[in-house]
C-alpha atoms as a PDB file:
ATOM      1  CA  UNK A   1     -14.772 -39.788  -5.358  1.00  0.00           C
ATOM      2  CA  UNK A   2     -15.028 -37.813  -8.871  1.00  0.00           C
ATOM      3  CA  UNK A   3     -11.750 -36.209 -10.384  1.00  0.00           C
ATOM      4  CA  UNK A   4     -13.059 -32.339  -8.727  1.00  0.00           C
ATOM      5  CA  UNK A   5     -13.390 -34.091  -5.905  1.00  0.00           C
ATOM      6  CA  UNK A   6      -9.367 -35.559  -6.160  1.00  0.00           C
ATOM      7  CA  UNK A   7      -7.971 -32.571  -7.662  1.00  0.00           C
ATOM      8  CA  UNK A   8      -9.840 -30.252  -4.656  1.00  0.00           C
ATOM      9  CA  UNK A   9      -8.202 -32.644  -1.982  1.00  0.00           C
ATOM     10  CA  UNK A  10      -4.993 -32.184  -3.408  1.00  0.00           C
ATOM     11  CA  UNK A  11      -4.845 -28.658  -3.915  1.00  0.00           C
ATOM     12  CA  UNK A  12      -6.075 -28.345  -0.076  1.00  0.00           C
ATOM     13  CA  UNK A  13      -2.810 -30.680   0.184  1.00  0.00           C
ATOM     14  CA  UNK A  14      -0.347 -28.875  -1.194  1.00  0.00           C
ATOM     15  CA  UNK A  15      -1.863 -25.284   0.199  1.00  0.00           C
ATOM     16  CA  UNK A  16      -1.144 -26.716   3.393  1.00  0.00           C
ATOM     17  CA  UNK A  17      -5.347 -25.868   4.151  1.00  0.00           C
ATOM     18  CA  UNK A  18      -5.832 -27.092   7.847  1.00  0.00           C
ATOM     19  CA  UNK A  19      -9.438 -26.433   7.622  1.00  0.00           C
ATOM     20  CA  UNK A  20     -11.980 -29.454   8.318  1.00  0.00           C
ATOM     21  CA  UNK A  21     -13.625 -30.273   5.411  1.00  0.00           C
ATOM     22  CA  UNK A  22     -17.952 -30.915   6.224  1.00  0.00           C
ATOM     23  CA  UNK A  23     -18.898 -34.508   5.626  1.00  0.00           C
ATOM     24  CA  UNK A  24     -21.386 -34.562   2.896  1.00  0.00           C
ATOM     25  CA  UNK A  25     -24.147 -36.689   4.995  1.00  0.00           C
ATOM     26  CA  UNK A  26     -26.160 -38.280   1.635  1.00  0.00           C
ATOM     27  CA  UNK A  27     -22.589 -40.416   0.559  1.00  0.00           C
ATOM     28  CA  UNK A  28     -20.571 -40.274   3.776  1.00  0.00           C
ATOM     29  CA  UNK A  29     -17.647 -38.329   2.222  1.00  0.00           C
ATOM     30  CA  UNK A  30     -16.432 -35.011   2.638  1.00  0.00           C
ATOM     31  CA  UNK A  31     -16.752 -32.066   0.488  1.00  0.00           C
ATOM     32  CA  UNK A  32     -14.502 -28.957   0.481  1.00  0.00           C
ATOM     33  CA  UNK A  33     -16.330 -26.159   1.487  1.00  0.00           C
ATOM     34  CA  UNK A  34     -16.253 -23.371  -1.043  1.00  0.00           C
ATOM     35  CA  UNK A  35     -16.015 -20.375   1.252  1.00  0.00           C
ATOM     36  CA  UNK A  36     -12.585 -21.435   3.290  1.00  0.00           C
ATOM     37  CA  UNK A  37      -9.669 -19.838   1.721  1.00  0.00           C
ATOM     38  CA  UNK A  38      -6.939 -22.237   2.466  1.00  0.00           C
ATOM     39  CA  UNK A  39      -3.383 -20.270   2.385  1.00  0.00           C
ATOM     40  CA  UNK A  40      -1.165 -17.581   4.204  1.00  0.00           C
ATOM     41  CA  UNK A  41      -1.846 -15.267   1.449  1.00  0.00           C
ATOM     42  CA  UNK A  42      -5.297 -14.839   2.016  1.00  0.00           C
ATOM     43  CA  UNK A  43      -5.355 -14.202   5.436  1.00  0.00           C
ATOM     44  CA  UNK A  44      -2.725 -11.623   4.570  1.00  0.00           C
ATOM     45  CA  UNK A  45      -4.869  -9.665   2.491  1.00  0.00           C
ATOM     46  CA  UNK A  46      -7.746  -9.752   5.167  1.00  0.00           C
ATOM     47  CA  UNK A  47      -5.672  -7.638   7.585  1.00  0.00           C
ATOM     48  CA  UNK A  48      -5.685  -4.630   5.151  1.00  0.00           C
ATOM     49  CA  UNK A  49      -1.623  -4.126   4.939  1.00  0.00           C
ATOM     50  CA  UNK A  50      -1.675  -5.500   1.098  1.00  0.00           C
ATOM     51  CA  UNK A  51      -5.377  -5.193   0.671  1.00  0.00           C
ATOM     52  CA  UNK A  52      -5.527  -3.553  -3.212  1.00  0.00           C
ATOM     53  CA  UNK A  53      -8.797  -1.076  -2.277  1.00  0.00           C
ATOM     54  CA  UNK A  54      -7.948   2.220  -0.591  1.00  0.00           C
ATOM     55  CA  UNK A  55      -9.576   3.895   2.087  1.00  0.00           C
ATOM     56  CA  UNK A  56     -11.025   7.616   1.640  1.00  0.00           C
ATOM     57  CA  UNK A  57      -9.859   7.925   5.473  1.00  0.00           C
ATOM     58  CA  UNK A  58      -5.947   6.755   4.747  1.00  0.00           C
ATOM     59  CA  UNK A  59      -5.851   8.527   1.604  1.00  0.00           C
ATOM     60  CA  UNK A  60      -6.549  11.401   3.300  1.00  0.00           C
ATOM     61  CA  UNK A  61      -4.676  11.242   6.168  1.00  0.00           C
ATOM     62  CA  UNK A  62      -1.615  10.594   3.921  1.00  0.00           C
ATOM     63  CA  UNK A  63      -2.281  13.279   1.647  1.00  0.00           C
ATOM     64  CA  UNK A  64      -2.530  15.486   4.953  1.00  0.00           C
ATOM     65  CA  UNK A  65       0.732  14.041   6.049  1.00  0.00           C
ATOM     66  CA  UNK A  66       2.372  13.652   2.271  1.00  0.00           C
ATOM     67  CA  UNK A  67       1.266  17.938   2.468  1.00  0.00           C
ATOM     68  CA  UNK A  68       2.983  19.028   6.226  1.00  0.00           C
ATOM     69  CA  UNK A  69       6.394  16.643   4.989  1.00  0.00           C
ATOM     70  CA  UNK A  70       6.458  18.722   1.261  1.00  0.00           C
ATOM     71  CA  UNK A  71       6.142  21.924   3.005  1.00  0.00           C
ATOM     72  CA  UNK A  72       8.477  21.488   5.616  1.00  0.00           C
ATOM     73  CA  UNK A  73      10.587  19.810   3.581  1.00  0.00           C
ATOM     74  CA  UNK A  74      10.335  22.688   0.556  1.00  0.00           C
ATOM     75  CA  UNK A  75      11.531  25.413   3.371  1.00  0.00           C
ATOM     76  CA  UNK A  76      14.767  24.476   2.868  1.00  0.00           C
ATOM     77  CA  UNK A  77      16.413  27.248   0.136  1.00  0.00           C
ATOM     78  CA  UNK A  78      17.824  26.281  -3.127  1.00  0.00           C
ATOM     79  CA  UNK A  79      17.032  22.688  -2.972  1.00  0.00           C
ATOM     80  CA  UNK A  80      12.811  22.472  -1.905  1.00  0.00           C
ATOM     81  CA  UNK A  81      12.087  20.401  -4.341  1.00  0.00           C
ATOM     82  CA  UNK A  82      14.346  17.888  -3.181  1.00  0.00           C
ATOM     83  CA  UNK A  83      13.801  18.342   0.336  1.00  0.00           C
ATOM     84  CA  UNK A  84      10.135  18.501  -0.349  1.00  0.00           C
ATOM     85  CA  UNK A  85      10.683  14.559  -1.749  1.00  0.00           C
ATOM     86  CA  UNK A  86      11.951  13.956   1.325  1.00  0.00           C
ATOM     87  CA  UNK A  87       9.637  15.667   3.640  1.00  0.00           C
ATOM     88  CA  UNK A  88       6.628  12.883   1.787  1.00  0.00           C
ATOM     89  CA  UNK A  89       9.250  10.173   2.109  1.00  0.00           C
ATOM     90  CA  UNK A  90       9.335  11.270   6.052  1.00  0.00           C
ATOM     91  CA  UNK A  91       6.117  11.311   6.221  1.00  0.00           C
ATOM     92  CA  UNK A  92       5.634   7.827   5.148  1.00  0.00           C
ATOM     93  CA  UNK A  93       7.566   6.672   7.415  1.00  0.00           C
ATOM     94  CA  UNK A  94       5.733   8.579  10.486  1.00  0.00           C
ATOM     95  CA  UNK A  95       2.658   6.698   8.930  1.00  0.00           C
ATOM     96  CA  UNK A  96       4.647   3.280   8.946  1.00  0.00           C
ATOM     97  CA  UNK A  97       6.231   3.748  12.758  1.00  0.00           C
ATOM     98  CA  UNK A  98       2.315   4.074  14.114  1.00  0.00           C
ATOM     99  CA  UNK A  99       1.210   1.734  11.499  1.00  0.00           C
ATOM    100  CA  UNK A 100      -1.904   3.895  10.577  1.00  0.00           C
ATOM    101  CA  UNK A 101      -0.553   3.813   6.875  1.00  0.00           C
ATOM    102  CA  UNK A 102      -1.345   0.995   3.965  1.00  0.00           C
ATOM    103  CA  UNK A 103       0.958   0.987   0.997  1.00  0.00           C
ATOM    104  CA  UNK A 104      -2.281   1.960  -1.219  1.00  0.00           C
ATOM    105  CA  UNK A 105      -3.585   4.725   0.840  1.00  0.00           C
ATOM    106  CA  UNK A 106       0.200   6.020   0.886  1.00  0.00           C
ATOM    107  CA  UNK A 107       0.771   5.808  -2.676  1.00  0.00           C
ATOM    108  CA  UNK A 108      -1.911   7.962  -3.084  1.00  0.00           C
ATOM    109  CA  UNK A 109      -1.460  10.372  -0.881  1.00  0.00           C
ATOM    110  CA  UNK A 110       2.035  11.004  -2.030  1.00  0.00           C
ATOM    111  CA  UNK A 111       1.405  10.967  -5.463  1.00  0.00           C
ATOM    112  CA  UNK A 112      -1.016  13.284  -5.224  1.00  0.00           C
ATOM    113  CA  UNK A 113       1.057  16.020  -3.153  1.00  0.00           C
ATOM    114  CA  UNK A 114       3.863  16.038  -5.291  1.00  0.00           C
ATOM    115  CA  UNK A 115       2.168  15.867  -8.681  1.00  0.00           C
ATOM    116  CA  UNK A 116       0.148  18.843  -7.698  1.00  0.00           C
ATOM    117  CA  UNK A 117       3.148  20.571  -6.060  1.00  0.00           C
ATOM    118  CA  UNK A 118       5.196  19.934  -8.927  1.00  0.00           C
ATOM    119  CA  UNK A 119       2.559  21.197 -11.430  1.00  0.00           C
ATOM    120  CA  UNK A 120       1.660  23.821  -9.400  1.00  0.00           C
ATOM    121  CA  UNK A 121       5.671  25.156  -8.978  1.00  0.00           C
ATOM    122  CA  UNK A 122       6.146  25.640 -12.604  1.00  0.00           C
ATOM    123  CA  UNK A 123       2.674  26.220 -13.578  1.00  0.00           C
ATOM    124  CA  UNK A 124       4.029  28.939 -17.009  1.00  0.00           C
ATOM    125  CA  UNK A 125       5.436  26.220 -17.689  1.00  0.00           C
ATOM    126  CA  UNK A 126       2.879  23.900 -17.354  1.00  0.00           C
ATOM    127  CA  UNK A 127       0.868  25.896 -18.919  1.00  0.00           C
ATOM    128  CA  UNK A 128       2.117  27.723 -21.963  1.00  0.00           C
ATOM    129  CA  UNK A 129       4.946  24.599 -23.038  1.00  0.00           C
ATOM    130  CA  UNK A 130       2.600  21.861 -22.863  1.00  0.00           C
ATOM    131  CA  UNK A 131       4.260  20.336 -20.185  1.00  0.00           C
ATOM    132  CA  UNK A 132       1.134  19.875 -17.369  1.00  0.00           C
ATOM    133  CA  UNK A 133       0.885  15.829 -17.887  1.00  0.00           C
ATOM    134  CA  UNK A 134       4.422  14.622 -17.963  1.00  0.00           C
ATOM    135  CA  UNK A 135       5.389  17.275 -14.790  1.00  0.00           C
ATOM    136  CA  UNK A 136       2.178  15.656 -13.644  1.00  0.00           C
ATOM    137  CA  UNK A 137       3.164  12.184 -14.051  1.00  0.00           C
ATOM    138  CA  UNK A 138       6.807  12.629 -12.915  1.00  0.00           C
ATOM    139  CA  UNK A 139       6.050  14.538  -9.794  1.00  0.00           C
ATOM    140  CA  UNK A 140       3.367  11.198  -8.998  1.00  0.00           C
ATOM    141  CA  UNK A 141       5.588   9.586  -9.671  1.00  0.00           C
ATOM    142  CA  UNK A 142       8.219  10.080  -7.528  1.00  0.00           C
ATOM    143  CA  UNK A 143       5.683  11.148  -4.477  1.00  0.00           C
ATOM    144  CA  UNK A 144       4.198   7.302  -4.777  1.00  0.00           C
ATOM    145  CA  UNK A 145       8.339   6.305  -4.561  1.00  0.00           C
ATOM    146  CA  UNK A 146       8.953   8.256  -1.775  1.00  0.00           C
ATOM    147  CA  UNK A 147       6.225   7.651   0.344  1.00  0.00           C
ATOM    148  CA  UNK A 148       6.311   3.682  -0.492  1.00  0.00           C
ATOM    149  CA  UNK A 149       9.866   3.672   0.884  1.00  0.00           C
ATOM    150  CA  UNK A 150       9.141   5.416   3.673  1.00  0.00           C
ATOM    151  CA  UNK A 151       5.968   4.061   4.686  1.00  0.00           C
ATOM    152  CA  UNK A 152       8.383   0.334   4.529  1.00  0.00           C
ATOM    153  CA  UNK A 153      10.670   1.535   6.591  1.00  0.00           C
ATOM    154  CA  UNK A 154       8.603   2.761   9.036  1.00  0.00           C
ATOM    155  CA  UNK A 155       7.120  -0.068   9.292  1.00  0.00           C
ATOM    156  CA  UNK A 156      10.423  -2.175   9.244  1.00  0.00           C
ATOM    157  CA  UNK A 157      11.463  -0.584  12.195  1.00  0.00           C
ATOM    158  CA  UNK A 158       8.553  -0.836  14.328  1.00  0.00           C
ATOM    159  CA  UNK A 159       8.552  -4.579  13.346  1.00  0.00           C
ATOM    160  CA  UNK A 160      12.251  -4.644  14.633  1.00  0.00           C
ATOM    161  CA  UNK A 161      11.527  -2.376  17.702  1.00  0.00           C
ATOM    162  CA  UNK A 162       8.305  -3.950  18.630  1.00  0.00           C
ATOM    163  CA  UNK A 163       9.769  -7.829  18.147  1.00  0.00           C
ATOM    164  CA  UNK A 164      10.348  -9.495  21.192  1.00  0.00           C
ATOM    165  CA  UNK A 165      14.417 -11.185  21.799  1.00  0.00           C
END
């Protein structure tokens, strides 16, 4: 056995990889197979809840839901901003208790909303002090942080609800 052939054994090892290994029929020993992803975190990133590419579907669904929360939430006098933060945050976690949401998709979808609501709000302002990127970037901002919360503990609780005792 050749030192790839040792130091692919004992990665598969320490992995924990359960996977059977094909016999290599010419020498009689067995080869890993190249296409077997041996670990937890891979199959984890199969099932889409950490997967890094978003969906044009989920992003718009939460940008559709990230919109209804801010306006609900902005209806509120003297404090719609706030409320509005809260409305995407909401929202999140609506997408996280039916589990139609993935972090990505969310992040977008509230970032999105309340950059353009914040830019939008104070748009003289915006506009005429030179202000449109950082409003911009702080709105995204904190639209990605709400709906990331909520969207976790949506899902937390439907974990905890759905869990048997």
């Amino acid at each position: 056995m050749s030192d790839t052939d040792e130091l692919l054994a004992e990665v598969a090892k320490q992995t924990g990889s359960q996977e059977e290994e094909p016999a290599d029929t010419s020498t009689g020993q067995t080869q890993p197979d190249p296409t077997v992803g041996g670990g937890q975190s891979s199959s984890r990133l199969k099932d889409g809840a950490l997967s890094a590419v978003p969906s044009a579907r989920g992003a718009l669904i939460a940008t559709v839901v990230s919109g209804v929360g801010m306006l609900a939430g902005g209806l509120v006098p003297f404090i719609g901003g706030v409320t509005g933060l809260l409305g995407i945050g909401i929202g999140g976690f609506l997408l996280g208790m039916i589990d139609e949401g993935r972090y990505v998709d969310v992040a977008i979808g509230g970032g999105v909303t309340a950059a353009a609501a914040l830019f939008l709000g104070r748009l003289t302002l915006s506009v005429a002090g030179g202000f449109a990127v950082p409003l911009a970037l702080l709105g995204g901002v904190l639209g990605v942080l709400a709906a990331v919360v909520g969207l976790y503990f949506g899902r937390d609780l439907r974990n905890g609800v759905s869990r048997e005792i």
